[in-house]
N, C-alpha and C. Protein backbone atom coordinates (compact mmCIF):
# COMPACT_ATOMS: atom_id res chain seq x y z
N UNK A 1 6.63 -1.25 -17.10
CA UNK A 1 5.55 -0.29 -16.95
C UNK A 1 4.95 -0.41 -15.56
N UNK A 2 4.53 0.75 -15.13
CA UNK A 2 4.16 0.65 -13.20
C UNK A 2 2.58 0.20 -14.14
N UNK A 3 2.31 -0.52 -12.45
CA UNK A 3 1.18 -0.96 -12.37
C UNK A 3 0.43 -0.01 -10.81
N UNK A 4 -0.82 -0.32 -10.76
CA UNK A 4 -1.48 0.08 -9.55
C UNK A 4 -2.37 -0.67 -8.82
N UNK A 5 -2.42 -0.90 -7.79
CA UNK A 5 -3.53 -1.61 -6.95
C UNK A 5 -4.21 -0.59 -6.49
N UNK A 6 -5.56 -0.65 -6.38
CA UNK A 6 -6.35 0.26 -5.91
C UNK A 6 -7.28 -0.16 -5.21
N UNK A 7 -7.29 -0.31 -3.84
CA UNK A 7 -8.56 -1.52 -2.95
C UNK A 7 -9.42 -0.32 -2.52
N UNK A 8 -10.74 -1.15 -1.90
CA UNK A 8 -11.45 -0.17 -1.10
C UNK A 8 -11.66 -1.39 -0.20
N UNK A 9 -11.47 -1.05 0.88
CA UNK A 9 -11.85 -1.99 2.57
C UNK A 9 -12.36 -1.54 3.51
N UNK A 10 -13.15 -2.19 3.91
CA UNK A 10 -13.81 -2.10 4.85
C UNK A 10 -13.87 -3.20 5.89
N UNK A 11 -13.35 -2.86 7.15
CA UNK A 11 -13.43 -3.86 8.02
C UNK A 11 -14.22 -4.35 8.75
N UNK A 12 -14.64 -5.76 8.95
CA UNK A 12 -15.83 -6.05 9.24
C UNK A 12 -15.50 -6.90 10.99
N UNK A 13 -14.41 -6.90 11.27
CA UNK A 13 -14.01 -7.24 12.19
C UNK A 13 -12.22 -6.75 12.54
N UNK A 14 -11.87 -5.98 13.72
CA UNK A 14 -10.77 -5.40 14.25
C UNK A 14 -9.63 -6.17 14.57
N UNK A 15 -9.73 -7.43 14.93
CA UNK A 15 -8.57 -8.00 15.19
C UNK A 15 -7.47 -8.17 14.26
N UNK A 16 -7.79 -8.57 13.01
CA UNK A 16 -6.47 -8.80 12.16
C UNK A 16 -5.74 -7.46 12.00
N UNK A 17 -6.03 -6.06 12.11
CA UNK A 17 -5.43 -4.94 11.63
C UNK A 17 -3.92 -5.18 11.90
N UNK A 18 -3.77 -5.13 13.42
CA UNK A 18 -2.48 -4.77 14.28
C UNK A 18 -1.70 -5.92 13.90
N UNK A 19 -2.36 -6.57 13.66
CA UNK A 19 -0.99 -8.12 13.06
C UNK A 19 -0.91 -7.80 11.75
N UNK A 20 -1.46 -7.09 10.56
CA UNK A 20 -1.24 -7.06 9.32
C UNK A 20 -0.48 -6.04 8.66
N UNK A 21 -0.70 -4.88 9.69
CA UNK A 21 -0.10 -3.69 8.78
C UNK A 21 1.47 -3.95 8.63
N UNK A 22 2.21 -4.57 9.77
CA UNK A 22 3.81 -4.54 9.71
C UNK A 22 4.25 -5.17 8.75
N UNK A 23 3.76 -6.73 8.47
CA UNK A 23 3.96 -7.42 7.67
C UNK A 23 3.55 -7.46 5.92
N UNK A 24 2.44 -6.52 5.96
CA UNK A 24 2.01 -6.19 4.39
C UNK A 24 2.86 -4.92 3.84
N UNK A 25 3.43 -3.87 4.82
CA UNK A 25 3.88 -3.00 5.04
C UNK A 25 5.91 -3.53 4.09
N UNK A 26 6.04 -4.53 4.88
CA UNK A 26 7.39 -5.09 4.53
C UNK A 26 7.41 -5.78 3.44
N UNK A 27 6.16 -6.66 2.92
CA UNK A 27 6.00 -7.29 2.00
C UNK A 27 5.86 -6.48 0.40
N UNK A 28 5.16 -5.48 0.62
CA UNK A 28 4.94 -4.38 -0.45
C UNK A 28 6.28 -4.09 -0.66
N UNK A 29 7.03 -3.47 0.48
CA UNK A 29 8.61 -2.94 -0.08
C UNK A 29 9.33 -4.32 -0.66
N UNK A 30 9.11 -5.14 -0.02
CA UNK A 30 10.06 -6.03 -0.22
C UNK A 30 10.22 -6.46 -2.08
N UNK A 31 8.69 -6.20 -2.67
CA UNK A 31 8.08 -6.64 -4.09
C UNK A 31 8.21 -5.51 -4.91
N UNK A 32 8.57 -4.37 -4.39
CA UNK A 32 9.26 -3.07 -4.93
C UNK A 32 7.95 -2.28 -5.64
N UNK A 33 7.06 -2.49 -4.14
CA UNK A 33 5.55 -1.39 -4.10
C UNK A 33 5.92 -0.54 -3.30
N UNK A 34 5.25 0.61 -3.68
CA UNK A 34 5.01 1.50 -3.04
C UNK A 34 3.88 2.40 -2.51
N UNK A 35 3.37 2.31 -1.34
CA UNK A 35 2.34 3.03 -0.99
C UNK A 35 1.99 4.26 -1.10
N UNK A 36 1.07 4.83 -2.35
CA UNK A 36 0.82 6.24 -2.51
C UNK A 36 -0.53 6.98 -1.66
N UNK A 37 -1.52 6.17 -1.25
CA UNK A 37 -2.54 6.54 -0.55
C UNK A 37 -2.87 5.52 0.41
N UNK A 38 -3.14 5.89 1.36
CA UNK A 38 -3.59 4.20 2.41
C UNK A 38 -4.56 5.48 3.84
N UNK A 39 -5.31 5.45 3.08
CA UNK A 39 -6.79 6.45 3.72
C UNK A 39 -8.17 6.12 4.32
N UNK A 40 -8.52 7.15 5.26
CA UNK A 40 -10.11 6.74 5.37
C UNK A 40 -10.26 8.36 5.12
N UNK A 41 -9.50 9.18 4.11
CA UNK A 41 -10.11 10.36 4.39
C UNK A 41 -10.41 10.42 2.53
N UNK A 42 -11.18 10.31 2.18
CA UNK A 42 -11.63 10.44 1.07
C UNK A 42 -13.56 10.81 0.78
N UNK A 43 -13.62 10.81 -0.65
CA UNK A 43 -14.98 11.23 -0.67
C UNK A 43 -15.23 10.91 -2.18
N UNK A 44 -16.55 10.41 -2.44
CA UNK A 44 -17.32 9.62 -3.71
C UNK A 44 -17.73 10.98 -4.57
N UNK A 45 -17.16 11.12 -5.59
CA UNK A 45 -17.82 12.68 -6.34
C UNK A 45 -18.82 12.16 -7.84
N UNK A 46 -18.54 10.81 -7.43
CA UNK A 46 -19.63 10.84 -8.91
C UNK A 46 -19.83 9.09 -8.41
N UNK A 47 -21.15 8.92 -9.85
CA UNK A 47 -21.41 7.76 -9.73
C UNK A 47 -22.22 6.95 -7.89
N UNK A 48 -22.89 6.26 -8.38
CA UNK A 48 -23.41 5.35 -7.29
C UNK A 48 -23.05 4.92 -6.24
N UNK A 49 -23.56 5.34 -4.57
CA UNK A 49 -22.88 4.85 -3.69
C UNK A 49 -21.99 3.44 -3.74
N UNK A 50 -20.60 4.17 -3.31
CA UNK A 50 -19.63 3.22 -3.32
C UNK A 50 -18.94 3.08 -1.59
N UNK A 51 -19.36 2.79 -0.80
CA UNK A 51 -18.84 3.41 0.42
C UNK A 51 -17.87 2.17 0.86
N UNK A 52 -16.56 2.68 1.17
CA UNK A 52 -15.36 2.32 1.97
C UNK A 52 -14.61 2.52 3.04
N UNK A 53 -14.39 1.92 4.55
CA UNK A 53 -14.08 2.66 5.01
C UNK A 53 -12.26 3.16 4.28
N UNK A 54 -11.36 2.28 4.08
CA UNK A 54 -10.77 2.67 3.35
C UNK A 54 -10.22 2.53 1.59
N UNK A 55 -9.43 3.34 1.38
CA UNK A 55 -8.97 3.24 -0.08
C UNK A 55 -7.31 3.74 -0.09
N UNK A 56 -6.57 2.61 -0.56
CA UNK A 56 -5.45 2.09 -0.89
C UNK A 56 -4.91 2.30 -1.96
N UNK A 57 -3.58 3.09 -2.47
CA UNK A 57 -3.23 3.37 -3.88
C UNK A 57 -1.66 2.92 -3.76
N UNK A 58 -1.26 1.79 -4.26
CA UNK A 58 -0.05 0.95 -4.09
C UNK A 58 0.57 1.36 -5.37
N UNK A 59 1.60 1.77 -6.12
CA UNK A 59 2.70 1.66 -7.17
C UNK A 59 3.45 0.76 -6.98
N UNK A 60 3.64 -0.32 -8.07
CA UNK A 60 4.02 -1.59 -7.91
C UNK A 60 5.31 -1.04 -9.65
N UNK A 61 6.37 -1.97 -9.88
CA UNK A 61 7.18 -1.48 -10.93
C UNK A 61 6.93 -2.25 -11.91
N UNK A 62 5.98 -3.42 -12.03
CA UNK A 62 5.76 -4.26 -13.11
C UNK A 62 4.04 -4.98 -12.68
N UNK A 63 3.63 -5.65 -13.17
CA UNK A 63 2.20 -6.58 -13.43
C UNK A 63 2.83 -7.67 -12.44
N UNK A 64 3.77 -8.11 -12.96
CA UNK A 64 4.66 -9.25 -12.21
C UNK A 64 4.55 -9.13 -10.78
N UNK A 65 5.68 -7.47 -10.67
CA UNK A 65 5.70 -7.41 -8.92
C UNK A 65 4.17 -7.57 -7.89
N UNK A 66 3.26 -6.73 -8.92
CA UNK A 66 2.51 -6.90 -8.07
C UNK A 66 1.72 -8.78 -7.99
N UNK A 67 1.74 -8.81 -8.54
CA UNK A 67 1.25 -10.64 -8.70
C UNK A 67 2.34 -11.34 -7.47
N UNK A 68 3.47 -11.16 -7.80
CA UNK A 68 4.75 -11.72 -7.08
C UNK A 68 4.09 -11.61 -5.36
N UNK A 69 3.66 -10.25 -5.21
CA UNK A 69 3.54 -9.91 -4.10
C UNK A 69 2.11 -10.88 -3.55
N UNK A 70 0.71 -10.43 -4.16
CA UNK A 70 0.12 -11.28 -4.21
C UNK A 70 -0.11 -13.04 -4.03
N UNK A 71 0.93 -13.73 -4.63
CA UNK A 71 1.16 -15.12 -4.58
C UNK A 71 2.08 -15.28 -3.31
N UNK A 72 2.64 -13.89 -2.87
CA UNK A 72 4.13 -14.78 -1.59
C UNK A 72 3.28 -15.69 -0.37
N UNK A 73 4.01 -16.93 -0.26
CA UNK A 73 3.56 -17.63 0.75
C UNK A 73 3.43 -17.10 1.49
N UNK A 74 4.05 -16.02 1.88
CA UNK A 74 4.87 -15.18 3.47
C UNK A 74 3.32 -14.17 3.52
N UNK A 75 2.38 -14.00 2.74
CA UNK A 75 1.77 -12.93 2.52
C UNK A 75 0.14 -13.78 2.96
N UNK A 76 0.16 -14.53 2.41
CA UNK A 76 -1.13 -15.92 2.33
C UNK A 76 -1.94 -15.54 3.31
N UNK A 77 -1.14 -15.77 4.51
CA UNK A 77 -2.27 -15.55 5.88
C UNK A 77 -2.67 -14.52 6.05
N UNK A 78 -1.80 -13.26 5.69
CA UNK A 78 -2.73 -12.01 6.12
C UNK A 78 -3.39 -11.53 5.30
N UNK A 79 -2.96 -12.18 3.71
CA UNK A 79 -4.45 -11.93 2.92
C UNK A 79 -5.37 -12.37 3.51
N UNK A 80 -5.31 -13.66 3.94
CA UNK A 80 -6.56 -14.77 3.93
C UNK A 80 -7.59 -14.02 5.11
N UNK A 81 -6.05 -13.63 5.89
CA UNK A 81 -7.21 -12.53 7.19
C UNK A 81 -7.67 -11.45 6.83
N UNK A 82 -6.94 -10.34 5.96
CA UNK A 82 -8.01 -9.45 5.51
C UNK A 82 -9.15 -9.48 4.93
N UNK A 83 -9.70 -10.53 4.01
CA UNK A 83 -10.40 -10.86 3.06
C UNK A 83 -11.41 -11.51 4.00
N UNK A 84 -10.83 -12.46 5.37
CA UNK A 84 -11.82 -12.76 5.72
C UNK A 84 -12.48 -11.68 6.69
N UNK A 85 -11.63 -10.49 7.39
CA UNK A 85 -12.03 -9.43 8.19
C UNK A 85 -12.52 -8.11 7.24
N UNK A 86 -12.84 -8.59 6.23
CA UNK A 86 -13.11 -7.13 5.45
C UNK A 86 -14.03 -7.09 4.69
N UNK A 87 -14.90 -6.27 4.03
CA UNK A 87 -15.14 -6.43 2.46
C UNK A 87 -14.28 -5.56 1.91
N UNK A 88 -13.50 -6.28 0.74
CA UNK A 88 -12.22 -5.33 -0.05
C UNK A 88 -12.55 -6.21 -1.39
N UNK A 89 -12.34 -5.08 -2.10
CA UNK A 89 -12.08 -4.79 -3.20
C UNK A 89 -10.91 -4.37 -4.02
N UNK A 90 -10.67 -5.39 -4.97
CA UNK A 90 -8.70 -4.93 -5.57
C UNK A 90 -8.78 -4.80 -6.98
N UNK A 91 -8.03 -3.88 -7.41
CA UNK A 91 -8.50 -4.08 -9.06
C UNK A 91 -6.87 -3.17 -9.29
N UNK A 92 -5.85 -4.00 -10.07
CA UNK A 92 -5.03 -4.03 -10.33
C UNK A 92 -4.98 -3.19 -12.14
N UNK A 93 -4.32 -1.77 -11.49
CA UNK A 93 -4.69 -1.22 -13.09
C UNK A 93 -3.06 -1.17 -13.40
N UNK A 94 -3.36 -1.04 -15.31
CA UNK A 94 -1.84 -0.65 -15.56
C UNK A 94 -1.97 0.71 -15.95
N UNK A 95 -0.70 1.01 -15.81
CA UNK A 95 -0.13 2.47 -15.82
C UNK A 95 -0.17 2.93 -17.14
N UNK A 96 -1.20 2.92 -18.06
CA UNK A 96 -0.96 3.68 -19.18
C UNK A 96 -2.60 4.36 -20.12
N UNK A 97 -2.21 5.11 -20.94
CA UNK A 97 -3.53 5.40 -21.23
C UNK A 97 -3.90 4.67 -22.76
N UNK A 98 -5.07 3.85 -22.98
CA UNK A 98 -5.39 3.46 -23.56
C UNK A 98 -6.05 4.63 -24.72
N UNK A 99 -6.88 5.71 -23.93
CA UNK A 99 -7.08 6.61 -24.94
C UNK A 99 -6.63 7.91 -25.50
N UNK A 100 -5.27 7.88 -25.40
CA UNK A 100 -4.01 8.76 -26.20
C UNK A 100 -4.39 8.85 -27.26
């Protein structure tokens, strides 16, 4: 069953970008994600200011892949740098509807 990552980030410092995108970029394919949105052009239509500069919509093919991807050693540092250059937010949904 696909899964989804859905971040909102905001960068709180510029340097890590240009070193991260190639390598998260390869790492996602490599874990058999796929990038469906990776934006700053969006807009809040309901509910309580939520402001981001961006929002991220990853298709991942299992719970696993995306975890897999998550845990790779190879991945560690440029989490560790986004998280420390950002405020982001990740919330890993699954692909199905609970209220069918």
């Amino acid at each position: 069953m696909a899964y989804y990552s859905v971040l909102a980030v905001t960068p709180t410092a510029e340097d890590w970008i240009p070193g991260y995108i190639g390598p998260a970029n390869r790492l996602v394919a490599q874990h058999g994600g796929k990038y469906l949105a990776r934006t700053a052009s969006h807009e809040q239509v309901e509910g309580a200011a939520d402001e981001a500069a961006l929002r991220i919509v990853i298709e991942w093919p299992s719970r696993e892949a995306a975890m897999d991807f998550m845990k790779d050693a190879e991945y560690a540092p440029f989490l560790k740098a986004r998280t420390e250059g950002s405020k982001s937010f990740h919330f890993l949904i699954e692909g199905k509807d609970d209220l069918a």
